[in-house]
Protein backbone atom coordinates (compact mmCIF):
# COMPACT_ATOMS: atom_id res chain seq x y z
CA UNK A 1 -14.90 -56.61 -64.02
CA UNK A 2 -17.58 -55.58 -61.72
CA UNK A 3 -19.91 -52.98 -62.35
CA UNK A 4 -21.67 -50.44 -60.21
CA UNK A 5 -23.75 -51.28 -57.39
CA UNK A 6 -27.33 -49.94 -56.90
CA UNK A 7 -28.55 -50.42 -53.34
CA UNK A 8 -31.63 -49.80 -51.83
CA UNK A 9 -32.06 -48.89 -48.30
CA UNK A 10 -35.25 -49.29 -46.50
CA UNK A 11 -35.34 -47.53 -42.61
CA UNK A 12 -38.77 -47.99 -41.23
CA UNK A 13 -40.57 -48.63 -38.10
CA UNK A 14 -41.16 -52.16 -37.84
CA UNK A 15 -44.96 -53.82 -36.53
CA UNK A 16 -43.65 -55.49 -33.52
CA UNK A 17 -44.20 -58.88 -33.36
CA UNK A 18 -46.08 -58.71 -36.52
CA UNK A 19 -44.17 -60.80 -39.63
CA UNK A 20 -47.15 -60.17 -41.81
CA UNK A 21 -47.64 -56.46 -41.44
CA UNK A 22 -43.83 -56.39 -42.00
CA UNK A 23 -43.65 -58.03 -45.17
CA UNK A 24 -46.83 -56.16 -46.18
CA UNK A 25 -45.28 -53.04 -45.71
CA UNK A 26 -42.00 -54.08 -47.11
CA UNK A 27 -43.63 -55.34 -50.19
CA UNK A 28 -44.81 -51.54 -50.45
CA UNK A 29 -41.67 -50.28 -50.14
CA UNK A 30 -40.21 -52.63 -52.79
CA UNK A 31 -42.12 -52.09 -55.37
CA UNK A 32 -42.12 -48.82 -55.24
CA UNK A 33 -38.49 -48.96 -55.97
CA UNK A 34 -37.07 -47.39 -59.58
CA UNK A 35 -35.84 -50.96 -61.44
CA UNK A 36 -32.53 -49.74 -61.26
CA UNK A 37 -31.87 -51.43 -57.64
CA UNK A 38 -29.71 -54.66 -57.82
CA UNK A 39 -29.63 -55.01 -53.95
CA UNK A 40 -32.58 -54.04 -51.18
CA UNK A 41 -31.07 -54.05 -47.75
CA UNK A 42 -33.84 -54.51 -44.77
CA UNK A 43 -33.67 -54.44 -40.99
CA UNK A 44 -32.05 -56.87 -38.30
CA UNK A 45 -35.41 -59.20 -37.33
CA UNK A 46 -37.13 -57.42 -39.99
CA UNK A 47 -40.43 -59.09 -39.88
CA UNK A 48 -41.11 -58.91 -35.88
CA UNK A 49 -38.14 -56.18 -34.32
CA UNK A 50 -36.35 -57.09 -31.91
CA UNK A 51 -37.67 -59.71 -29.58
CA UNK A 52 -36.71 -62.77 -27.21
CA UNK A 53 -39.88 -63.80 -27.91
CA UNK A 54 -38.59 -66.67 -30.36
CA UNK A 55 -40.44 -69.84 -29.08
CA UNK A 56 -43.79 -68.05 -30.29
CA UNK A 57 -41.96 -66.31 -33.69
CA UNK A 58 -39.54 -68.50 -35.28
CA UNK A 59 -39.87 -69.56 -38.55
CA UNK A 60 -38.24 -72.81 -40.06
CA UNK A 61 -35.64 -71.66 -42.82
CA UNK A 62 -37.73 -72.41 -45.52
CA UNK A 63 -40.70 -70.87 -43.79
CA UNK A 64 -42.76 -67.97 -45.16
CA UNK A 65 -40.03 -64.74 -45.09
CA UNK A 66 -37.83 -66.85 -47.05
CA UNK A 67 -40.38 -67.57 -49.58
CA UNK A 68 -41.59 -64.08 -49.19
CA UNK A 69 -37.66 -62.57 -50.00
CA UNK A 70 -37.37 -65.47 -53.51
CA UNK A 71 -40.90 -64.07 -54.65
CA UNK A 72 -39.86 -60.30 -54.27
CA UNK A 73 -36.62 -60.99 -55.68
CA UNK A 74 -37.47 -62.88 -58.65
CA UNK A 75 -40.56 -60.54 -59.19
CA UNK A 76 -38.21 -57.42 -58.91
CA UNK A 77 -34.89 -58.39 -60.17
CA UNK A 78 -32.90 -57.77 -57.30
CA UNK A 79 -31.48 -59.33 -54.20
CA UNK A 80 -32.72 -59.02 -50.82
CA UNK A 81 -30.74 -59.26 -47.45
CA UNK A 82 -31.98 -58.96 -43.87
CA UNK A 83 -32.29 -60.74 -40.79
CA UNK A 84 -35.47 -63.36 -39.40
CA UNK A 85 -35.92 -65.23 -35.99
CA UNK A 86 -35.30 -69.17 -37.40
CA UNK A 87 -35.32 -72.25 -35.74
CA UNK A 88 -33.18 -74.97 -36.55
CA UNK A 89 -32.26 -78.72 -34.91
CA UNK A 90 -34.07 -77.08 -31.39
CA UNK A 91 -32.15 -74.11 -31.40
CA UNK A 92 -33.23 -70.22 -32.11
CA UNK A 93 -31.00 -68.37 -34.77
CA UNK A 94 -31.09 -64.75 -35.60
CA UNK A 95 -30.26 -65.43 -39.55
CA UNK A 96 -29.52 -63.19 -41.98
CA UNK A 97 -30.52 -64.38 -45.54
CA UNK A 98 -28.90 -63.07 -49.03
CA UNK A 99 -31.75 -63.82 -51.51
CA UNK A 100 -30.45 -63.89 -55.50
CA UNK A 101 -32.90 -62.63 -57.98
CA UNK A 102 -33.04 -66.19 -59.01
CA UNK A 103 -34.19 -67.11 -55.74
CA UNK A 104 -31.00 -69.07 -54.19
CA UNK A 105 -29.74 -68.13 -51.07
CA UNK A 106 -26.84 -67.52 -48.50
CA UNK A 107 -27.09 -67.70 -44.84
CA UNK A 108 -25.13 -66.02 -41.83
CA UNK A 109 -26.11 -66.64 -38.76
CA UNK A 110 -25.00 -63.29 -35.83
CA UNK A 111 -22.00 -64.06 -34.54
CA UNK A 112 -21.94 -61.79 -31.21
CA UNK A 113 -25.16 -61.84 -29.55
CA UNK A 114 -26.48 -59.41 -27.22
CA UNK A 115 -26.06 -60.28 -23.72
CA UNK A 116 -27.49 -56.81 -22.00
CA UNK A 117 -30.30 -57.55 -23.79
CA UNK A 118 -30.02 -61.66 -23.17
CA UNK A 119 -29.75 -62.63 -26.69
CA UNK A 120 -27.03 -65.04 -25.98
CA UNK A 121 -29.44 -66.71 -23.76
CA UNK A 122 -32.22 -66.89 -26.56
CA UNK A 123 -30.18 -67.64 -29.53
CA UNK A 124 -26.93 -69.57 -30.72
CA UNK A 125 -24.13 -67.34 -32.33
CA UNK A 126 -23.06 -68.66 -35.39
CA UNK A 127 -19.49 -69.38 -36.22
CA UNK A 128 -18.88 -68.91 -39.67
CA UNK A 129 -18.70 -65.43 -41.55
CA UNK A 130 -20.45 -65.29 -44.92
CA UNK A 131 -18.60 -63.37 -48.05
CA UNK A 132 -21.15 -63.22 -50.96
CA UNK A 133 -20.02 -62.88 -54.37
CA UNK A 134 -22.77 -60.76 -56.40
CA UNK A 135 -22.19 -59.13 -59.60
CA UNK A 136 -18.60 -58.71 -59.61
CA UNK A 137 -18.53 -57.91 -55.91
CA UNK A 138 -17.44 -59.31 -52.95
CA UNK A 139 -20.18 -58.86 -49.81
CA UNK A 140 -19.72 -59.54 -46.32
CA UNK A 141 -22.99 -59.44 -44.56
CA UNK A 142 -23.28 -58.99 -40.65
CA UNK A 143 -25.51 -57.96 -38.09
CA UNK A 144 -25.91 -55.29 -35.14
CA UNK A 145 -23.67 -56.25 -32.62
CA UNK A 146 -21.26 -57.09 -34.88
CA UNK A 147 -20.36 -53.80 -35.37
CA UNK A 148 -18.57 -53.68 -32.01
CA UNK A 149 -15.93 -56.46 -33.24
CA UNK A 150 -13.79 -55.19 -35.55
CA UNK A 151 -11.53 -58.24 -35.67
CA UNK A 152 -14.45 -60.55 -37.42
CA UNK A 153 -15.10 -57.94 -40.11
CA UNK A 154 -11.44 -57.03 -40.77
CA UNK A 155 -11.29 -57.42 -44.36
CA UNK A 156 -8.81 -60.55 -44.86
CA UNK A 157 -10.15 -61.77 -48.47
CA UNK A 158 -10.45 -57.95 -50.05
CA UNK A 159 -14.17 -57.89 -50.00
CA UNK A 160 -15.35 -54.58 -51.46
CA UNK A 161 -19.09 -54.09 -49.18
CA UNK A 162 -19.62 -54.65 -45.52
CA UNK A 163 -23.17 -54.26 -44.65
CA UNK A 164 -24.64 -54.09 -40.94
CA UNK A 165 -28.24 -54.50 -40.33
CA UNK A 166 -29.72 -53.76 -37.29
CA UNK A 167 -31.69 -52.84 -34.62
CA UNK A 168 -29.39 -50.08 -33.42
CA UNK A 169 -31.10 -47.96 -30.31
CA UNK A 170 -31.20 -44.54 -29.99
CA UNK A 171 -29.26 -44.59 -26.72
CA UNK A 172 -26.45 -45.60 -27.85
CA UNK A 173 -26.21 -44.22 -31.54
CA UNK A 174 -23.10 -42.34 -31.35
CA UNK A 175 -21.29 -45.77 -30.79
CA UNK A 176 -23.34 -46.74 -34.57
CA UNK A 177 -22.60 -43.57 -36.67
CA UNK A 178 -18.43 -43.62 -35.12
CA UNK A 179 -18.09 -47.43 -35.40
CA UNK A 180 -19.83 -47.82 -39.21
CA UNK A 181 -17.27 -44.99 -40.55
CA UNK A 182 -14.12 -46.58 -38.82
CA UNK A 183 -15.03 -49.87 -40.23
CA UNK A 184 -15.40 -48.09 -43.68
CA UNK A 185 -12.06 -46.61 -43.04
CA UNK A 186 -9.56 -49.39 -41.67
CA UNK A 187 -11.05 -52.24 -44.25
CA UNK A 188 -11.06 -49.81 -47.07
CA UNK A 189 -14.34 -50.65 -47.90
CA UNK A 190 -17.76 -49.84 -48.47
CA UNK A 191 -19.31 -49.91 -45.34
CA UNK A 192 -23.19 -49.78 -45.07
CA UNK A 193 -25.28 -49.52 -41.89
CA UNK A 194 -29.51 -49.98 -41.92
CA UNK A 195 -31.08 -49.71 -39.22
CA UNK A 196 -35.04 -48.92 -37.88
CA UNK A 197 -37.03 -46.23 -36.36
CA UNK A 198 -39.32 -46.09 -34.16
CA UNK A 199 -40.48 -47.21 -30.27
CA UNK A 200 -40.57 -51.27 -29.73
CA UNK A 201 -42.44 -53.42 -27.94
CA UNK A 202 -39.69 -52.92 -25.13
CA UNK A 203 -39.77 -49.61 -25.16
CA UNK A 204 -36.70 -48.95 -27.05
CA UNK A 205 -36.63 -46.15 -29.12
CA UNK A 206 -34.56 -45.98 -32.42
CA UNK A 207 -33.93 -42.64 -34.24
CA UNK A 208 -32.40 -44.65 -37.71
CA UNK A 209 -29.02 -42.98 -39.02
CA UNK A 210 -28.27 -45.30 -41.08
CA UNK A 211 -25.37 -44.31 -43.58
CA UNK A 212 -23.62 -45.45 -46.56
CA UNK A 213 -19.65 -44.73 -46.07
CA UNK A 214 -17.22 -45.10 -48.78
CA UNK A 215 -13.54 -46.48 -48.26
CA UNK A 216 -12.35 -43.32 -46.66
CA UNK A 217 -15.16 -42.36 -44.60
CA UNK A 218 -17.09 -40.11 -46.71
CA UNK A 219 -20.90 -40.83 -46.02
CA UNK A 220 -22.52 -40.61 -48.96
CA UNK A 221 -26.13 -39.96 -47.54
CA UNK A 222 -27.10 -36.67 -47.01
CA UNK A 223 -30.27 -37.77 -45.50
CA UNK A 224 -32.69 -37.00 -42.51
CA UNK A 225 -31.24 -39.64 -41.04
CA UNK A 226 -34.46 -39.97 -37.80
CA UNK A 227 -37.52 -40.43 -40.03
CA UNK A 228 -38.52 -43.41 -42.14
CA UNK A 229 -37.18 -43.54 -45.74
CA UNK A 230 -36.49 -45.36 -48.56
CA UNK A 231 -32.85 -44.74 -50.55
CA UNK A 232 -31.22 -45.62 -53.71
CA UNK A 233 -27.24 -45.29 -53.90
CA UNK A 234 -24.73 -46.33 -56.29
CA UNK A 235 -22.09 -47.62 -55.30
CA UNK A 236 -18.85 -46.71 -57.38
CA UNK A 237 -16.63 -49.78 -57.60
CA UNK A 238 -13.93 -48.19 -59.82
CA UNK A 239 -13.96 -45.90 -57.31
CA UNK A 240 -13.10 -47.93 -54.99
CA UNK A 241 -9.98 -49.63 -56.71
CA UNK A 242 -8.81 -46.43 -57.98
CA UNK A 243 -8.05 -45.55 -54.36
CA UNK A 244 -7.28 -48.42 -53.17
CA UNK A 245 -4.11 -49.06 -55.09
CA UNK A 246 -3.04 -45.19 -54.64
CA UNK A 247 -3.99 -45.37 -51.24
CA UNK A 248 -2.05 -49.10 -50.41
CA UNK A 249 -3.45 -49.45 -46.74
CA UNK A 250 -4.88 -52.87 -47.19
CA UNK A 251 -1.11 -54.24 -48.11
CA UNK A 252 0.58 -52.95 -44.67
CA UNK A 253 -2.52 -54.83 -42.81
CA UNK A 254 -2.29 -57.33 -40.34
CA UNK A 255 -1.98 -61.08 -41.17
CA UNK A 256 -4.44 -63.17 -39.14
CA UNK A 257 -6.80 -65.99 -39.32
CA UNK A 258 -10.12 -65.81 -37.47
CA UNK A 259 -11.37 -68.51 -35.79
């Protein structure tokens, strides 16, 4: 039986271009943390923003971020999950990485890339979606543009957390705070968005809101949601299968397979 769930989510305003200011800072944040926190949750392109810039950025997997999130999570006790710019076999990846305490790792690779901002014409969308089992849980990690596809996040295999991280601009933040509580709702799932503040090196301006909903849309983050911050929740998983099985949506779903 799975236990509670203490996240930690960390909204700042990223260094552009700068992975070791990033980590610096993040390393900061981190330890700063009560040692109650099972999971940190950082930023889409956490160490750099962002940026098309990926021939000068990229890291190889098992470059220095990686080795960065197993020393943090080892030293802390905690996983760590965000994305990096990665290069792979001659092609750019914006990679999200789910770091154990113990230092293994998961990788999912953004599905939907960006075209108004010409991501699909930087980096290769991956194909598979990632469910991570930690501590009783089930986790399905995605990233930013994701958000927009609610037919690769429906929740076939009764995960219990969906977590976006992104890069989310300030423009269009209505679509981010109305899409992260429907996704919440209709998967019947914890649904957790974390995104930056901030100006970029674009000039793209991002006022945070990120949000922790439960399985019926109640954000659970009273929080001022524009400014930089670091948060601890719990996450309640009897909670959550209390109402599920009064509730019964996820039984009348759908039955699909995604390709």
């Amino acid at each position: 039986m799975a236990q509670n769930l203490n996240i930690a989510m960390l909204q700042v305003n990223l260094n552009w271009e700068h992975p070791e200011n990033n980590r610096s800072l993040f390393s900061k944040e981190i330890k700063a943390l009560s040692g109650n926190v099972d999971l940190v949750i950082l930023p889409e392109m956490f160490t750099t923003g962002f940026s098309m810039n990926a021939e000068k950025l990229a890291e190889e997997t098992k470059g220095p971020t990686l080795l960065w999130m197993q020393e943090m999570a080892e030293r802390q006790n905690l996983a760590i999950t965000g994305s990096v710019i990665i290069t792979e076999n001659g092609n750019f990846y914006n990679r999200l990485f789910f770091v154990y305490p113990d230092g293994s790792y998961k990788v999912y690779d953004k599905r939907h890339t960006f075209a108004l901002a010409k991501e699909d014409k930087t980096y290769t969308a991956g194909e598979e979606r990632l469910i991570v089992k930690y501590k009783g849980w089930k986790i399905c990690p995605l990233v930013c543009y994701d958000l927009r596809f609610p037919v690769f996040s429906r929740n076939t295999v009764d995960y219990n957390l969906l977590i976006y991280v992104a890069n989310w601009p300030e423009k269009r933040v209505a679509a981010w705070d109305a899409l992260l509580k429907a996704r919440a709702i209709e998967n019947m799932s914890f649904c957790i968005g974390l995104n930056r503040t901030g100006l970029d090196g674009e000039g793209h301006r991002y006022n945070g809101h990120s949000a922790v909903y439960d399985c019926l849309g109640q954000n659970l983050t009273e929080l001022d949601v524009e400014e930089p911050f670091s948060k601890e929740v719990e996450l309640d998983y009897n909670h959550l299968i209390e109402t599920r099985e009064k509730m019964k949506f996820l039984l009348d779903r759908d039955e699909f397979n995604l390709k």
